[in-house]
N, C-alpha and C. Protein backbone atom coordinates (compact mmCIF):
# COMPACT_ATOMS: atom_id res chain seq x y z
N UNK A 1 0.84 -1.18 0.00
CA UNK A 1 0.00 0.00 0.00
C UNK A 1 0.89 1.24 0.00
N UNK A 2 0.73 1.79 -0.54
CA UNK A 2 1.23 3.37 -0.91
C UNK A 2 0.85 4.26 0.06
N UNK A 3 1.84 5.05 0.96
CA UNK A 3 1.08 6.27 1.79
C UNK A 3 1.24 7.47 0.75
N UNK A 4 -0.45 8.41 1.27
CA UNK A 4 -0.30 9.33 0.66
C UNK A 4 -0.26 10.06 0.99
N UNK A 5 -0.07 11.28 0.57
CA UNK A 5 0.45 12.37 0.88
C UNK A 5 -0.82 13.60 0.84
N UNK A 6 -1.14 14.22 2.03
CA UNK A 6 -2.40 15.24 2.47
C UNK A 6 -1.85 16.30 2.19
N UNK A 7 -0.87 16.74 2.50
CA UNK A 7 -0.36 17.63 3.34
C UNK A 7 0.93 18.31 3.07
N UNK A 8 1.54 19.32 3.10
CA UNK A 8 2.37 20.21 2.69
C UNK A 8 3.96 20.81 3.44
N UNK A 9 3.13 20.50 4.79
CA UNK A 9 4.38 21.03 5.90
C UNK A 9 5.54 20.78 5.45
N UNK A 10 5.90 19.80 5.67
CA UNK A 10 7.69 19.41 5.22
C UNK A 10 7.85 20.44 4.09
N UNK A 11 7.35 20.68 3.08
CA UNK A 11 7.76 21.29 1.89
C UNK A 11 7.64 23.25 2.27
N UNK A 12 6.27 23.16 2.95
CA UNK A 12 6.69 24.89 3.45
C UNK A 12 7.48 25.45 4.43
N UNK A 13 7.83 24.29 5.29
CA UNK A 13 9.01 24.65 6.35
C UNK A 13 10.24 25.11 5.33
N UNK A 14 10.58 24.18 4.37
CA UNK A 14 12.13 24.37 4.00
C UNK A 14 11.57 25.16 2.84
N UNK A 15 10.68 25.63 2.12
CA UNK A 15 10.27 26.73 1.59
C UNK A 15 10.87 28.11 2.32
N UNK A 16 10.66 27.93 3.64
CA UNK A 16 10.99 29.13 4.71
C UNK A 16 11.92 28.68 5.92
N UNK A 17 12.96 28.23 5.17
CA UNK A 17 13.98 27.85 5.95
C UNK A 17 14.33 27.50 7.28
N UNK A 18 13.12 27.03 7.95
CA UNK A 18 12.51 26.79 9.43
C UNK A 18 13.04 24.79 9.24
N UNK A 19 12.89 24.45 10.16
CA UNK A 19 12.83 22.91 10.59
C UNK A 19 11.76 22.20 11.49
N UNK A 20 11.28 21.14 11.55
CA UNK A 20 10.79 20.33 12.41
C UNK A 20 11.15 20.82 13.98
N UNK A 21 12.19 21.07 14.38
CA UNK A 21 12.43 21.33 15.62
C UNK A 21 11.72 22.85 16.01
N UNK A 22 12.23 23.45 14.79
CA UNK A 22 11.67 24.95 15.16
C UNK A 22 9.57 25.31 15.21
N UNK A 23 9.66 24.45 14.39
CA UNK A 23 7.98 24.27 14.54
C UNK A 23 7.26 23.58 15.55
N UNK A 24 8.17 22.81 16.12
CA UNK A 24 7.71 22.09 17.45
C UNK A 24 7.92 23.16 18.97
N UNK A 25 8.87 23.76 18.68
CA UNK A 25 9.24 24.68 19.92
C UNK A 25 7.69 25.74 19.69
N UNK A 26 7.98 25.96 18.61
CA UNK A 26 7.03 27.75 17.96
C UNK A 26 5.07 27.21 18.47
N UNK A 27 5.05 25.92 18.82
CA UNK A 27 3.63 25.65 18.79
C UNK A 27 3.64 24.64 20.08
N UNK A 28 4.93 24.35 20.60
CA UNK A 28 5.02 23.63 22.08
C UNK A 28 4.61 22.22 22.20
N UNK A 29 5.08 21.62 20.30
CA UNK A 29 4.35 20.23 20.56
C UNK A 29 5.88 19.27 20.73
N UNK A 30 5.45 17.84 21.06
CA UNK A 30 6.65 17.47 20.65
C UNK A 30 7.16 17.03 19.15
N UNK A 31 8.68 17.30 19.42
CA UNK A 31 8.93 16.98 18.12
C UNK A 31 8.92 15.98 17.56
N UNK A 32 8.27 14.94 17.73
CA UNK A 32 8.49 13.43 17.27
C UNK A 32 6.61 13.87 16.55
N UNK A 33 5.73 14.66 17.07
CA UNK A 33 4.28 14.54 16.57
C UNK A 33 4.76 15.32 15.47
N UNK A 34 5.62 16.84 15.46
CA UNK A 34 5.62 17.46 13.99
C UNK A 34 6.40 16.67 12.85
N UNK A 35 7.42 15.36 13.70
CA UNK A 35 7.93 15.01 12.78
C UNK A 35 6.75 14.05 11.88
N UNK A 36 5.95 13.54 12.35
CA UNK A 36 4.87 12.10 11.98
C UNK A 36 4.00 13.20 11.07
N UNK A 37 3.81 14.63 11.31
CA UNK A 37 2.72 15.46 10.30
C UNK A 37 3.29 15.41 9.05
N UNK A 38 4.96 15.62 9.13
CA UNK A 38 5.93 16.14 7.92
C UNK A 38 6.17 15.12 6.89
N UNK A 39 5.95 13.48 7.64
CA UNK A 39 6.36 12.82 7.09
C UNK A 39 4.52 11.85 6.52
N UNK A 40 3.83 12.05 6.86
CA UNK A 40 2.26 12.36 6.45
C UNK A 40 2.11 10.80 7.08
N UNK A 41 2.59 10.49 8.23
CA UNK A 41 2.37 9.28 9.33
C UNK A 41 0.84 9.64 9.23
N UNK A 42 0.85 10.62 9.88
CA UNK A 42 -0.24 11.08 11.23
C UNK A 42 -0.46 12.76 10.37
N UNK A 43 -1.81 13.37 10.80
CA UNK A 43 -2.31 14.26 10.02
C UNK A 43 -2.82 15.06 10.88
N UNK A 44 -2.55 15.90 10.88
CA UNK A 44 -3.04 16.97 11.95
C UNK A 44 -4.51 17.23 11.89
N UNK A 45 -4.80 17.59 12.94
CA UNK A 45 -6.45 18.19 12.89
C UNK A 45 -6.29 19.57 12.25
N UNK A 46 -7.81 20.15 12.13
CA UNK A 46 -8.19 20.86 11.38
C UNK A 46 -7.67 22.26 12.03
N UNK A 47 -8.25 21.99 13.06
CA UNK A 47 -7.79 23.04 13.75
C UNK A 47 -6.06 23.72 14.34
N UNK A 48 -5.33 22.16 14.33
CA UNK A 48 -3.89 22.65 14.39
C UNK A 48 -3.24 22.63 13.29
N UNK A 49 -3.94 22.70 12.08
CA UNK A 49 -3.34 22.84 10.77
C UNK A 49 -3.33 24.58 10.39
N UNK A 50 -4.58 25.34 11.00
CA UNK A 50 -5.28 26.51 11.13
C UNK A 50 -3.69 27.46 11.94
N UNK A 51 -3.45 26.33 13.10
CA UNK A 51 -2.10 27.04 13.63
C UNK A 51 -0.93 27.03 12.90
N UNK A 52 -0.57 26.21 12.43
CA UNK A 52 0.49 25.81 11.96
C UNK A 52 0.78 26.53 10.83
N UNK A 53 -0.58 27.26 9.96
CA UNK A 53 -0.56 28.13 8.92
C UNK A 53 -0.24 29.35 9.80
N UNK A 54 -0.38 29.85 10.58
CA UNK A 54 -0.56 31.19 11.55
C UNK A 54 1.13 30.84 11.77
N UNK A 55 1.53 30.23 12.63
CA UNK A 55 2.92 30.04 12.74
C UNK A 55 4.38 30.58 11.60
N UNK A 56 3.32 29.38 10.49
CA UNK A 56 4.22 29.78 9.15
C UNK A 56 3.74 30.86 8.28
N UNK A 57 3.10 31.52 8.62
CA UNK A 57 2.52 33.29 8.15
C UNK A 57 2.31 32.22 6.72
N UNK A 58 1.55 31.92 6.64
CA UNK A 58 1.03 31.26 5.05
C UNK A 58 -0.35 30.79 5.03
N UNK A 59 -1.24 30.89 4.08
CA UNK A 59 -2.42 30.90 3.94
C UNK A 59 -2.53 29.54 4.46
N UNK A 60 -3.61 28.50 4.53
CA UNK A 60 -3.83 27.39 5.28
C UNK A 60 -3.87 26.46 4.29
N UNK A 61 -4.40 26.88 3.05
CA UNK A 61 -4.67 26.01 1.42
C UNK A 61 -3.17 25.74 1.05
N UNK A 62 -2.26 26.53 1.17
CA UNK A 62 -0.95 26.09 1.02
C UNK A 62 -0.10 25.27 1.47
N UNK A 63 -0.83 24.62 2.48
CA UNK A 63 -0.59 23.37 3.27
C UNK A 63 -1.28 21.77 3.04
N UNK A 64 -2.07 21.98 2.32
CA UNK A 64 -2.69 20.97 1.70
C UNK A 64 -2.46 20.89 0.33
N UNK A 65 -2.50 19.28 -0.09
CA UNK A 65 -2.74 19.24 -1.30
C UNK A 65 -3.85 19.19 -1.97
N UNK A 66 -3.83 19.58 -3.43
CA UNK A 66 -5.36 19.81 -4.18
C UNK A 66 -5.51 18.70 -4.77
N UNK A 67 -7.05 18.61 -4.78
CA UNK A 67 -7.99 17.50 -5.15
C UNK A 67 -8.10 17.77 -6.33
N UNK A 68 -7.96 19.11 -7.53
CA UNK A 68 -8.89 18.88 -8.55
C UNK A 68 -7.55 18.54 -9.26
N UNK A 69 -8.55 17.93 -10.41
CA UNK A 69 -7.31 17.75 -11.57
C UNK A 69 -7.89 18.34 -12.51
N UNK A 70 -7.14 18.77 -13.38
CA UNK A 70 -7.38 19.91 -14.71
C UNK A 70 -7.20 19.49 -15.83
């Protein structure tokens, strides 16, 4: 089975030159949960995805991937 991929973090952290560690301090989680979001283990709720955009000053859609195809 193939894991797939939701989600964006890993790619907008090093977009903005931040790390796993620094996003875990900046939101007080541990770093082993931001590492399981980055690596699309485990998927954040809705609502700490809402933070995590606030954190990384970036819209919240930029953290997800898109459904449509064109």
């Amino acid at each position: 089975m193939t894991k797939k991929t939701f989600n964006r973090i890993k790619i907008v952290l090093v977009e903005k030159g931040r790390t796993n560690l620094w996003l875990a301090d900046k939101m007080k989680k541990n770093a082993a949960t931001v590492s399981r979001w980055c690596t699309n283990e485990v998927q954040p709720s809705l609502e700490t995805l809402f933070e995590i955009a606030k954190v990384l000053e970036v819209d919240v859609r930029e953290l997800l991937v898109g459904t449509k195809t064109k």
